[in-house]
Protein backbone atom coordinates (compact mmCIF):
# COMPACT_ATOMS: atom_id res chain seq x y z
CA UNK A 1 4.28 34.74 82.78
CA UNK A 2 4.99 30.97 82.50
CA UNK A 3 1.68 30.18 80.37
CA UNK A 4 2.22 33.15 78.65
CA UNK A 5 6.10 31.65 77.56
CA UNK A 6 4.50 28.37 76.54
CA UNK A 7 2.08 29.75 74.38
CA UNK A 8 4.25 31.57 71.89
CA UNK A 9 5.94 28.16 70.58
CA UNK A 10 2.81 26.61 69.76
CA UNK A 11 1.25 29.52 68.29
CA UNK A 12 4.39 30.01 65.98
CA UNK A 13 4.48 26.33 65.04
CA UNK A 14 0.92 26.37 64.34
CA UNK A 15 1.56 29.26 61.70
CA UNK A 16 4.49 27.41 60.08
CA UNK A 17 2.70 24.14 60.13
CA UNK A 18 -0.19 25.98 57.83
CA UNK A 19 1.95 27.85 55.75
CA UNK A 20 3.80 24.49 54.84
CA UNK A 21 0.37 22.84 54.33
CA UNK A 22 -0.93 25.83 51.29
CA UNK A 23 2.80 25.35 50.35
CA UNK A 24 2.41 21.71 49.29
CA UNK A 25 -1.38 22.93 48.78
CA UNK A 26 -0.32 24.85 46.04
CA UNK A 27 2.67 22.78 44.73
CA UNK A 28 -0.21 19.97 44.52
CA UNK A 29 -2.91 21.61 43.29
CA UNK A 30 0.10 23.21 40.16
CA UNK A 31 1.53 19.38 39.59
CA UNK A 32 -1.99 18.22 39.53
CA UNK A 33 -2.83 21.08 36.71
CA UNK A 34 0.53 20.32 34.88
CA UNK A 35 0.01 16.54 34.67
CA UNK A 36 -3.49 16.84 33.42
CA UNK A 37 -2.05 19.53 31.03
CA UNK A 38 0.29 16.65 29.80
CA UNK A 39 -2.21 13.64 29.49
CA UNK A 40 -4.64 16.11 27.72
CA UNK A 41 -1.78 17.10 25.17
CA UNK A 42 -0.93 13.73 24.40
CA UNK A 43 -4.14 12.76 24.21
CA UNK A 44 -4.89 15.27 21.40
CA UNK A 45 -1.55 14.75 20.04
CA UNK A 46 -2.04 11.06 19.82
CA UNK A 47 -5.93 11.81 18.31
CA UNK A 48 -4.55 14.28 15.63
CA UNK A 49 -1.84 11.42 14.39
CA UNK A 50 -4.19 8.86 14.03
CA UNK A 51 -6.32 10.97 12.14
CA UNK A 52 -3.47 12.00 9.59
CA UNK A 53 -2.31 8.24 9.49
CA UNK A 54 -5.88 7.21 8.79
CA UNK A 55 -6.09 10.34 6.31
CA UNK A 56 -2.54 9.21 4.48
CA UNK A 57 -3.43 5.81 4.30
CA UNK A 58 -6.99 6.42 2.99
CA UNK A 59 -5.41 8.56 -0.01
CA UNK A 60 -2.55 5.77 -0.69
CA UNK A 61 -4.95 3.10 -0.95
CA UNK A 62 -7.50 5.59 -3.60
CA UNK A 63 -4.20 6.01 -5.46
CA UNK A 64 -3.45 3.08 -5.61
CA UNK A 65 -6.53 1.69 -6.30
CA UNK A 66 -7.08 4.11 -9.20
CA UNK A 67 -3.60 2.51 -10.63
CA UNK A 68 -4.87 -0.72 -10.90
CA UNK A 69 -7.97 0.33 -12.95
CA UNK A 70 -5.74 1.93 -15.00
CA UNK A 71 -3.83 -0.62 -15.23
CA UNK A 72 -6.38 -2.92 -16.24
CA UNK A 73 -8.15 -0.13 -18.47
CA UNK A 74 -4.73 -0.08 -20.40
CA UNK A 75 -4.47 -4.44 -21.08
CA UNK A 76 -8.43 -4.06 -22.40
CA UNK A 77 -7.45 -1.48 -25.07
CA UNK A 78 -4.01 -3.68 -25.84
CA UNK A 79 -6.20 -6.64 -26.18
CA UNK A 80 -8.38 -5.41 -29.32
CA UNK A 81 -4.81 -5.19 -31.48
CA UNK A 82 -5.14 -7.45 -34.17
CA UNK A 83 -1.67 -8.75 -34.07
CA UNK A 84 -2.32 -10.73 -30.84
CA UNK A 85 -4.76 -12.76 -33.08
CA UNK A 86 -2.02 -13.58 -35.76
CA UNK A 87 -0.32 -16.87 -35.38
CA UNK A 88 3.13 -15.04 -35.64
CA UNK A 89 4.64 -15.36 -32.27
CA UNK A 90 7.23 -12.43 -33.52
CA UNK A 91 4.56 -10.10 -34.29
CA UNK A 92 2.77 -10.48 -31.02
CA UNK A 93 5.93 -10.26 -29.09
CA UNK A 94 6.65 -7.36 -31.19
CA UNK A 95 3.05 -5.67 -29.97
CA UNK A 96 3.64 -6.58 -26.30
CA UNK A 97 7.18 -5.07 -26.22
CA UNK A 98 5.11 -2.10 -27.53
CA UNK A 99 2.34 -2.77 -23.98
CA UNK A 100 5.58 -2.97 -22.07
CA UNK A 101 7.42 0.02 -23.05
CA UNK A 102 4.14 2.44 -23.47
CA UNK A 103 3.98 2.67 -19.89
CA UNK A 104 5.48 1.60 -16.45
CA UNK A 105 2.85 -0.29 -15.06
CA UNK A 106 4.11 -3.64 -15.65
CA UNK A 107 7.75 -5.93 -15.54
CA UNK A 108 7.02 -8.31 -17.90
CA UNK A 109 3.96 -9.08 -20.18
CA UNK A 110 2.49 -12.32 -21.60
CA UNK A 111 0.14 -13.39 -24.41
CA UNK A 112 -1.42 -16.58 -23.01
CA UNK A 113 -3.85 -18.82 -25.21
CA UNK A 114 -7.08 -20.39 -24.33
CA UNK A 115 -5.47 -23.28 -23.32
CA UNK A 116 -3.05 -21.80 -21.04
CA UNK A 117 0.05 -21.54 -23.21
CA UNK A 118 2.44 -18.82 -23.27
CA UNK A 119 2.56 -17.67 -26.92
CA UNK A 120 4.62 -15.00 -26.61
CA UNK A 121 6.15 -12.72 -23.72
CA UNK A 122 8.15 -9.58 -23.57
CA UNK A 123 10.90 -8.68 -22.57
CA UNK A 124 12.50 -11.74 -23.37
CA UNK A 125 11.12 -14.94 -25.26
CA UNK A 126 12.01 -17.47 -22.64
CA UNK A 127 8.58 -19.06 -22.01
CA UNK A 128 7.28 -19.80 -25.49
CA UNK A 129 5.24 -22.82 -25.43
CA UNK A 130 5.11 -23.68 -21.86
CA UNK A 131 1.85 -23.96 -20.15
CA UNK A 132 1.33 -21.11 -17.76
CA UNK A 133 1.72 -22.63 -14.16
CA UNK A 134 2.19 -19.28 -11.91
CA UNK A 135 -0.86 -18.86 -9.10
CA UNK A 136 -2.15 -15.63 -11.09
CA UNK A 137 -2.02 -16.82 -14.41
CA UNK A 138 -3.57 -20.82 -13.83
CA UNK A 139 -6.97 -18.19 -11.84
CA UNK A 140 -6.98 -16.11 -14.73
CA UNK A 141 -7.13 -18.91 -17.40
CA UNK A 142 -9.87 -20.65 -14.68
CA UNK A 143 -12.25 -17.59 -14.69
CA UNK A 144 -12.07 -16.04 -17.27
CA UNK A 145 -12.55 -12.76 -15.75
CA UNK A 146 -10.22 -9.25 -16.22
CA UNK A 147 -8.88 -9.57 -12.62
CA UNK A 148 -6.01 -9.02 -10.38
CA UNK A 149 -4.19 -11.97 -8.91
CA UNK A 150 -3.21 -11.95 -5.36
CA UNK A 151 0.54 -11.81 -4.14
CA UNK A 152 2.30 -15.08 -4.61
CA UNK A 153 6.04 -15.91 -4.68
CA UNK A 154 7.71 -16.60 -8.13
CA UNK A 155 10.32 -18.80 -8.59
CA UNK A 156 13.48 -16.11 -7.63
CA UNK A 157 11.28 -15.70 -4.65
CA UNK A 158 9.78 -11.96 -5.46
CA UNK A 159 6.56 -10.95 -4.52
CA UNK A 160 4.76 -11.03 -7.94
CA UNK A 161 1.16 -9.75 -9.15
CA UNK A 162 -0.75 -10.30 -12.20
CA UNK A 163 -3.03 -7.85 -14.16
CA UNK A 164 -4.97 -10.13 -17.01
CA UNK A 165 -7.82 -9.25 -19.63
CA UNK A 166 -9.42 -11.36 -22.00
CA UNK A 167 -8.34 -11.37 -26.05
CA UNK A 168 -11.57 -12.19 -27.99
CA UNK A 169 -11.40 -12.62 -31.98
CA UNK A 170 -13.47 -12.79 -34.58
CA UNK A 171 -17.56 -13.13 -33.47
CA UNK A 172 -16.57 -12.83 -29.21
CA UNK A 173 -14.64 -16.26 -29.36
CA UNK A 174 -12.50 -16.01 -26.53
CA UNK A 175 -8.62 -16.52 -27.41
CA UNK A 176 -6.79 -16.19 -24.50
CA UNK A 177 -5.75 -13.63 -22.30
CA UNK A 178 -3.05 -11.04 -21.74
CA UNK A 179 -1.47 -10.89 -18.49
CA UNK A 180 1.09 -7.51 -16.84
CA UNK A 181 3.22 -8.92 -14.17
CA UNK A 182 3.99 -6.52 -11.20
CA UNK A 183 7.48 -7.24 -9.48
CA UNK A 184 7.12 -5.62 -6.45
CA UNK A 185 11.02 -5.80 -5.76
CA UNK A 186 11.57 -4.03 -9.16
CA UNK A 187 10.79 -0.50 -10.74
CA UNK A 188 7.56 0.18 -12.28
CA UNK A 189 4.25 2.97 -11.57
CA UNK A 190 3.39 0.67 -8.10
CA UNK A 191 6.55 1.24 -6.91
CA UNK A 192 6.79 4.53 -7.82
CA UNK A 193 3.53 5.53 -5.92
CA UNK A 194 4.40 3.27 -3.01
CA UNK A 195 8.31 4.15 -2.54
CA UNK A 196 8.00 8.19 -3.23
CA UNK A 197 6.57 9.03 -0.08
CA UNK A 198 7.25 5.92 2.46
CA UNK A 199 6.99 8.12 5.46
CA UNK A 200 4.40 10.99 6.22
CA UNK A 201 5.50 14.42 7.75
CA UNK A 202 3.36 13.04 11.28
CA UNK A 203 5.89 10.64 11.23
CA UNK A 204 3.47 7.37 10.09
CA UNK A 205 5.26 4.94 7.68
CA UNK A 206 4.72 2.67 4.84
């Protein structure tokens, strides 16, 4: 009777110890499911927003990009008006008041000569004469190319760009150039494109 009364305590802690051990055997094996659950979730979650970031930034730069040929589509039709070839600096500011206002693509436009002198400008007349010295304009009047500048600081300190296409006259002689100047801290079509939809429904930004 005395090694029978000794054996029933280590029998019954034998069956709690492996009930306790598929307890935590189970609790493991179910936190061991869940966090791999959780790192595969985010994992896809994180996949599927860079893909719509990469998606939404691919389609603002095509729209954008299509903007600027338009843009530049727009100054090579303005420069075959006649007026900008009179020596009336009221007529030609009176044709690019009529660039500026067609549209929205630009803040300010200039009629430069082939020696890098502002003939006219609209809005306002307030350079007439001068010799162009902003960043876009003096690359413009160096290559002789339709281009678009790159970002540079005017002299209020706005991020400015410049859209420029040649004026040719009579027999291709070149005359000068006419340049759309973007204020990117003022309303016009790149702000509009850029500012409509600054942040994307997967949460991305611009």
């Amino acid at each position: 009777m005395h090694t029978i009364s000794l054996m029933k305590p280590i029998k019954l802690s034998i069956g709690i110890l492996s009930i306790t051990l598929l307890t935590f055997a189970i609790l493991g094996t179910f936190t061991g499911n869940s966090v791999f659950s959780v790192l595969v979730s985010k994992s896809s979650l994180e996949k599927n927003y860079l893909v719509d970031n990469e998606f939404y930034a691919q389609k603002l730069a095509a729209t954008t990009d299509s903007l600027f040929k338009s843009m530049l589509q727009n100054l090579r039709i303005e420069s075959q008006e006649e007026e900008l070839l009179t020596k009336n600096t009221q007529t030609i500011q009176h044709t690019l008041n009529t660039i500026l206002n067609a549209t929205r693509f630009f803040n300010t436009v200039w009629f430069i000569d082939e020696t890098g002198h502002v003939v006219a400008t609209a809005p306002h007349m307030d350079l007439e004469g001068q010799k162009a010295n902003r960043a876009g304009a003096r690359e413009a009047l160096k290559k002789r190319v339709p281009l678009i500048s790159e970002l540079y600081a005017g002299l209020n300190g706005h991020l400015i760009m410049l859209v420029s296409f040649l004026v040719y006259g009579e027999n291709g002689v070149y005359t000068g150039f006419l340049v759309g100047s973007i204020n990117l801290d003022e309303n016009n079509s790149l702000s509009d494109i850029l500012g409509e939809y600054p942040q994307h429904e997967s949460g991305s930004y611009m």
